[in-house]
N, C-alpha and C. Protein backbone atom coordinates (compact mmCIF):
# COMPACT_ATOMS: atom_id res chain seq x y z
N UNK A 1 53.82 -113.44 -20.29
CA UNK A 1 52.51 -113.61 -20.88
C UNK A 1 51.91 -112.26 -21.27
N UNK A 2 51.72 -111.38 -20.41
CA UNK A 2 51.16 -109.59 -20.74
C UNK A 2 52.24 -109.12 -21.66
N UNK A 3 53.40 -109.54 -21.98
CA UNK A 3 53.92 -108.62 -23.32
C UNK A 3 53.82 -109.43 -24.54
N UNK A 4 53.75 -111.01 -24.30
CA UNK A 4 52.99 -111.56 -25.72
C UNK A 4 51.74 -111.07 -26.25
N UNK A 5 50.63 -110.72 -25.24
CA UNK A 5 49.64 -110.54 -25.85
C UNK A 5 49.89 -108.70 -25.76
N UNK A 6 50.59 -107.84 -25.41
CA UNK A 6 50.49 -106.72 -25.90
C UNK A 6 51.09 -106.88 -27.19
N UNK A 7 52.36 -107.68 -27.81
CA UNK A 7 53.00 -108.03 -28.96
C UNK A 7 51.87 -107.97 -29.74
N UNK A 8 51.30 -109.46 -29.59
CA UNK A 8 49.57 -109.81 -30.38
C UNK A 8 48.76 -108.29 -30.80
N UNK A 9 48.40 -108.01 -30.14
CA UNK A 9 47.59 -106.44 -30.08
C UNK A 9 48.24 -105.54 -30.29
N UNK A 10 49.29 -105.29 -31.01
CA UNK A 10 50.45 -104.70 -31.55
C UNK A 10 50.35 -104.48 -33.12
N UNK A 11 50.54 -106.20 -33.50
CA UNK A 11 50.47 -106.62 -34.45
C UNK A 11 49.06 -106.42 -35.40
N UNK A 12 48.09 -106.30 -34.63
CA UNK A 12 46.44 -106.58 -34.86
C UNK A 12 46.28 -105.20 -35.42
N UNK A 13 47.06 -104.12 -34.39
CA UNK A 13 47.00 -102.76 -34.86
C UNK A 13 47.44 -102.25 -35.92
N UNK A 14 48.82 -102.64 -36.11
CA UNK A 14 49.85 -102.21 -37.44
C UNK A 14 48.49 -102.78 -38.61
N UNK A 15 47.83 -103.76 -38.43
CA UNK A 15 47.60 -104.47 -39.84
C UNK A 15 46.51 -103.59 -39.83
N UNK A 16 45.66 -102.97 -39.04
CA UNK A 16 44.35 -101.90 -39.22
C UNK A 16 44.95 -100.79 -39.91
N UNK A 17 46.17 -100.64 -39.00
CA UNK A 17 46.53 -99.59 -39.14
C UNK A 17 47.41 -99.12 -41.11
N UNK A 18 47.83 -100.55 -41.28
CA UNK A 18 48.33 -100.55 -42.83
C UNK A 18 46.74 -100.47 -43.82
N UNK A 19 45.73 -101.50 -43.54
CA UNK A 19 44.14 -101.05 -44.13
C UNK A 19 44.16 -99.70 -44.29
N UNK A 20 43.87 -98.93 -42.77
CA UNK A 20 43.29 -97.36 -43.19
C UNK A 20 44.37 -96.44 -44.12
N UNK A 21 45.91 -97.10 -44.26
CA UNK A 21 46.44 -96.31 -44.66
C UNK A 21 46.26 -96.27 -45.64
N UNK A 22 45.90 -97.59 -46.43
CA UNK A 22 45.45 -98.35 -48.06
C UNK A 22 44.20 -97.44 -48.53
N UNK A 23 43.49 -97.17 -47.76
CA UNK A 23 42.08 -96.71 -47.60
C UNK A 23 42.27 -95.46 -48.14
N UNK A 24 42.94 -94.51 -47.05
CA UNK A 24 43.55 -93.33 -47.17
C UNK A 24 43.92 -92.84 -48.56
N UNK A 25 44.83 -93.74 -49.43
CA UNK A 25 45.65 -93.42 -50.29
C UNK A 25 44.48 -93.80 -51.45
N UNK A 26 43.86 -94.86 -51.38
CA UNK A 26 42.79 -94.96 -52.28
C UNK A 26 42.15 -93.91 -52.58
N UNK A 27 41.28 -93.34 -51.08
CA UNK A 27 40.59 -92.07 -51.14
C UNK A 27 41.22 -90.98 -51.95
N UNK A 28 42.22 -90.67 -51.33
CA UNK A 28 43.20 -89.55 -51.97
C UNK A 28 43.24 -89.56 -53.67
N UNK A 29 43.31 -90.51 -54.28
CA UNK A 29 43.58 -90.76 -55.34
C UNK A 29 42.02 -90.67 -56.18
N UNK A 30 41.21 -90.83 -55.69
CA UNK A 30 39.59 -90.73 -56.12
C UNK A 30 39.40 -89.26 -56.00
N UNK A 31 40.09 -88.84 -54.73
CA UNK A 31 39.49 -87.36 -54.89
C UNK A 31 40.20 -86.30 -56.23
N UNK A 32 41.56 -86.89 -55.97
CA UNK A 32 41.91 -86.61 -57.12
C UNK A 32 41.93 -86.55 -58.52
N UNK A 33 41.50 -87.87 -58.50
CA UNK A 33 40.53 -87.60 -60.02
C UNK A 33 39.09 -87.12 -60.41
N UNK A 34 38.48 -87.01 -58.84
CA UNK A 34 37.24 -86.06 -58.90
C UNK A 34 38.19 -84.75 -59.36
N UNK A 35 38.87 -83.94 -58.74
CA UNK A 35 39.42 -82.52 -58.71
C UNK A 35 39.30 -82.52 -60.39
N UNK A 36 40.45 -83.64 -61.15
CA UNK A 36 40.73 -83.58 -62.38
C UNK A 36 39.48 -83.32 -63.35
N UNK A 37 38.25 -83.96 -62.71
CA UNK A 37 37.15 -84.13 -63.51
C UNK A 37 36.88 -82.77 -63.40
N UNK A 38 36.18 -82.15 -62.17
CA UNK A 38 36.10 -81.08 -62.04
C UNK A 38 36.35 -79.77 -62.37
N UNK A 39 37.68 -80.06 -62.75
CA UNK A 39 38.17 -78.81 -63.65
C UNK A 39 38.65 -79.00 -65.12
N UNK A 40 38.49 -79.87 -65.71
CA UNK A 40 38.07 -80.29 -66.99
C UNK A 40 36.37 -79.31 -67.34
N UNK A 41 35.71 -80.44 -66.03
CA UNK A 41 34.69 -79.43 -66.97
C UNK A 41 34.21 -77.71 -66.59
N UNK A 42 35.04 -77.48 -65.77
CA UNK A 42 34.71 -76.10 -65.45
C UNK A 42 35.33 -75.34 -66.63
N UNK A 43 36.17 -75.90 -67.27
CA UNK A 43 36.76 -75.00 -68.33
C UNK A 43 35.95 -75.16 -69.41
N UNK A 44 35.69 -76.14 -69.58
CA UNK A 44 34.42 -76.36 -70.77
C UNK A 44 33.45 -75.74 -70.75
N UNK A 45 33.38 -75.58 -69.19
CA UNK A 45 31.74 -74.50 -69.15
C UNK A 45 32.62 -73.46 -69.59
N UNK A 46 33.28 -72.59 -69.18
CA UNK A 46 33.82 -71.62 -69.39
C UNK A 46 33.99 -71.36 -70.67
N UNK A 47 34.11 -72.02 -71.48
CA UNK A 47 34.85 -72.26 -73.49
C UNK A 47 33.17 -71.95 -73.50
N UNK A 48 31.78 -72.09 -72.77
CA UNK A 48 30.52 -72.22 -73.82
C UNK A 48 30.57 -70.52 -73.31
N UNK A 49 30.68 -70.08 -72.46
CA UNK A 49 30.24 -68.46 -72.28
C UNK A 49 29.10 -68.37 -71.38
N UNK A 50 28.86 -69.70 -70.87
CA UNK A 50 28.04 -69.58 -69.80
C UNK A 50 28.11 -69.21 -68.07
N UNK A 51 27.61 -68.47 -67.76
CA UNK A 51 27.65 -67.65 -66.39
C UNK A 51 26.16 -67.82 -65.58
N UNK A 52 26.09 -67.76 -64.45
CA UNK A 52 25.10 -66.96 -63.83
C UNK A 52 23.86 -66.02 -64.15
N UNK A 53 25.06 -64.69 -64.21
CA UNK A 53 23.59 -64.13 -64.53
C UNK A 53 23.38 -64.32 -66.14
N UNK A 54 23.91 -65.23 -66.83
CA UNK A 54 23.07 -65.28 -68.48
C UNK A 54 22.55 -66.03 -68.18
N UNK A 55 22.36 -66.75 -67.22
CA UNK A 55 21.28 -68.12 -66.63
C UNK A 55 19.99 -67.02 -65.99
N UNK A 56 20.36 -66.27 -65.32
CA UNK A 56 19.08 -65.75 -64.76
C UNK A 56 18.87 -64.60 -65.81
N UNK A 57 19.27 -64.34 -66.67
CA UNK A 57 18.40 -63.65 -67.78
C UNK A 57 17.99 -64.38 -68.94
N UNK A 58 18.12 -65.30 -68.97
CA UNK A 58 17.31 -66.78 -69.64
C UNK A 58 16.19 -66.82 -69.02
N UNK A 59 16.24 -67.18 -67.68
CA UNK A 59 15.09 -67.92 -67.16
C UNK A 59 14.10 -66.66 -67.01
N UNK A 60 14.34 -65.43 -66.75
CA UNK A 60 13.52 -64.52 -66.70
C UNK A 60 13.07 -64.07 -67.99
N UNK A 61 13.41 -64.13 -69.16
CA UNK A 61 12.55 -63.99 -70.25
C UNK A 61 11.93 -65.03 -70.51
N UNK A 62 12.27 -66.58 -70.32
CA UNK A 62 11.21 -67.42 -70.91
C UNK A 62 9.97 -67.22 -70.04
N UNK A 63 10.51 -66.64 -68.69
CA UNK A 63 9.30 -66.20 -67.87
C UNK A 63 8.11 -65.66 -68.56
N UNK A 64 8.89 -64.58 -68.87
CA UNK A 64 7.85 -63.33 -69.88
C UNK A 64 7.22 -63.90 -70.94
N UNK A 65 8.10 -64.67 -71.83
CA UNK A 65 7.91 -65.38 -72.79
C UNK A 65 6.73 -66.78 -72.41
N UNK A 66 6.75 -66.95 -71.29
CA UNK A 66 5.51 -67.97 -70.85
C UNK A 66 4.12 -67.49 -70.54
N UNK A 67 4.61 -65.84 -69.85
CA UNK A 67 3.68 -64.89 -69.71
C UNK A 67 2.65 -64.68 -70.59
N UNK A 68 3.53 -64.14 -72.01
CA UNK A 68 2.56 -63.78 -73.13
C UNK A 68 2.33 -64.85 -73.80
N UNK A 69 2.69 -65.95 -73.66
CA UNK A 69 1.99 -67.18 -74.68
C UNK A 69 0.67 -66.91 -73.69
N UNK A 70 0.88 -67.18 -72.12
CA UNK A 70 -0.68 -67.73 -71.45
C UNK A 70 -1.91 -66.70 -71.78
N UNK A 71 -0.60 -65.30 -71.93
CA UNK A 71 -2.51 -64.32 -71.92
C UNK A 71 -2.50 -64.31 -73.39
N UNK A 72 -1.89 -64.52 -74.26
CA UNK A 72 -2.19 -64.88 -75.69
C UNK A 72 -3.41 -65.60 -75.98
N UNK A 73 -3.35 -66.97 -75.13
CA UNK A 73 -3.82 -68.31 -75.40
C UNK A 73 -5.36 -67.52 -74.39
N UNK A 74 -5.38 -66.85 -73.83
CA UNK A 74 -6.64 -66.68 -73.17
C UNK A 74 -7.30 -65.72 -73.94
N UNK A 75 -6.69 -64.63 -74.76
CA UNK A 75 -7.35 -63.67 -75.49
C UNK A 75 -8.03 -64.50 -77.00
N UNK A 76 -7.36 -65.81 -77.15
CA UNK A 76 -7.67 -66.65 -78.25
C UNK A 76 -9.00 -67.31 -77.75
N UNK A 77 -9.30 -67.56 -76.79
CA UNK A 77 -10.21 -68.82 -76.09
C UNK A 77 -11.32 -67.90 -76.16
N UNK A 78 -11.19 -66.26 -75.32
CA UNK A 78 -12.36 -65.49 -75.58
C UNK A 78 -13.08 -64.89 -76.88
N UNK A 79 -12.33 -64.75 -77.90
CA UNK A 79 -12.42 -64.68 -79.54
C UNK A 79 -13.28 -65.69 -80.01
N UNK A 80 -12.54 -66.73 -79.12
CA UNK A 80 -13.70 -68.28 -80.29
C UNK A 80 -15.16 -68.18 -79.53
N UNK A 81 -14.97 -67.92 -77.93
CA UNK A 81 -15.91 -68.05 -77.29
C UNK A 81 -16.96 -67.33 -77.80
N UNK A 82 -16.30 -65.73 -78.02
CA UNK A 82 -17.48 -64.72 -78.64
C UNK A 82 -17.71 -65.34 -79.67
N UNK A 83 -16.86 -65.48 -80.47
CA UNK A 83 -17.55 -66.04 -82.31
C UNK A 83 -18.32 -67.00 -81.99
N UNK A 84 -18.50 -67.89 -81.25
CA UNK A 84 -19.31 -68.91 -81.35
C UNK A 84 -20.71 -68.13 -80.68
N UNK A 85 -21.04 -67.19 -79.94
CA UNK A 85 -21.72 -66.61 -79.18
C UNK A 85 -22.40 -65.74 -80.14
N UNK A 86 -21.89 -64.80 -81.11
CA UNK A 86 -22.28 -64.54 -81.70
C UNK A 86 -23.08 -64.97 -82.61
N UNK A 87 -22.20 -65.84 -83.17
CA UNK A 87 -22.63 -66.66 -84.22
C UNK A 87 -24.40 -67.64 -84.00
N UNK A 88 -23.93 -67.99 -82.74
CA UNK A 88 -25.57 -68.42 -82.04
C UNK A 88 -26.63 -67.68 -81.93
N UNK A 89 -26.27 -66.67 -81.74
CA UNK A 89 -27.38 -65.31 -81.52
C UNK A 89 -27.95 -64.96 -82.97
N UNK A 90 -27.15 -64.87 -84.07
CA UNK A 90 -27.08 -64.57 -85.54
C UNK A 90 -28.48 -65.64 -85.89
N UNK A 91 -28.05 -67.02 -85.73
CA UNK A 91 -28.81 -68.00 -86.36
C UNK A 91 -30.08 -67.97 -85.19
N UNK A 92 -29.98 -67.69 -84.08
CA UNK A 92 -31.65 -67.37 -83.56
C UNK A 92 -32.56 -66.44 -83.75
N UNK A 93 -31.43 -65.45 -84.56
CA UNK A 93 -32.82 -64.43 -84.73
C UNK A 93 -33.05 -64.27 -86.09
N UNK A 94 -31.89 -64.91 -86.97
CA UNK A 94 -31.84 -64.70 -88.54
C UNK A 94 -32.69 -66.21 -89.20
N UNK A 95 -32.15 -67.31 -88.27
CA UNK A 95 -32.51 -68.54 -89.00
C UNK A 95 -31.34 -68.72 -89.86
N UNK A 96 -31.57 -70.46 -90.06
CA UNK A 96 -30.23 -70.59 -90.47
C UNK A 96 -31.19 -71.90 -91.94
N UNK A 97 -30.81 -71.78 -92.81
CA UNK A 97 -31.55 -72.52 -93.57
C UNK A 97 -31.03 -74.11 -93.63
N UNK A 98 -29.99 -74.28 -93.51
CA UNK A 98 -30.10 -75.94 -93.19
C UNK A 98 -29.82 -76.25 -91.42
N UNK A 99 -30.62 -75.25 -90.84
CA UNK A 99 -30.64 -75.35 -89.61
C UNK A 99 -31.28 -76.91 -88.82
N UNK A 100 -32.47 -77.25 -89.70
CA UNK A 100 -32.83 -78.48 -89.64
C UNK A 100 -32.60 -79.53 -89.79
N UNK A 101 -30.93 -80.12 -90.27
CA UNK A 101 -30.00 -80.74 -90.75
C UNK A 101 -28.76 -80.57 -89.10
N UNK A 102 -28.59 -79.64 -88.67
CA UNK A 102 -27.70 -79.51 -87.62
C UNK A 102 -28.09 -80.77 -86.68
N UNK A 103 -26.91 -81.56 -85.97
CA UNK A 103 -27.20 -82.32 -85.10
C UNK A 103 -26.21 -82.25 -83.88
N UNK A 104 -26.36 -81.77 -82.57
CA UNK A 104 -25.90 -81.50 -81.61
C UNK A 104 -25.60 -83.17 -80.85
């Protein structure tokens, strides 16, 4: 009776044991065509001329390049601000002849 059922539990094992091997070989074969993918496109990157540091000297000029748009865009905002400032001061002390026509 104890070597039938070690037989049994023998048998139970081989068949896990044929699964993980199925498993195994599946895996293997996925990773392998990850690898394939992988270096497909590493060469492609490679064919554009792209690296590292031309990545971080990209990103550090659009830096700069974001830099001077913002104080651009602020030296623009104070220009209109004065012109309009001016321009208010002009018509309070000059008068503006269809000033009486303006509607705020």
């Amino acid at each position: 009776m104890r070597i039938v059922m070690i037989e049994k539990e023998l048998k139970e094992k081989e068949a896990k044991w044929r699964t993980v091997e199925k498993e195994v070989g599946d895996g293997t074969k996925a990773l392998e065509g990850a690898r394939k993918v992988v270096l497909t496109l590493s060469n492609s990157l490679q064919g554009t001329g792209w690296n590292a540091e031309k990545e971080e000297e990209a990103s550090k000029q659009l830096s700069q390049v974001r830099d001077a748009v913002r104080s651009l865009s602020e030296v623009r905002i104070r220009r209109v601000e004065n012109h309009w400032l001016v321009s208010a001061d002009f018509i309070k002390e000059k008068g503006h002849p269809q000033e009486s026509t303006w509607q705020f």
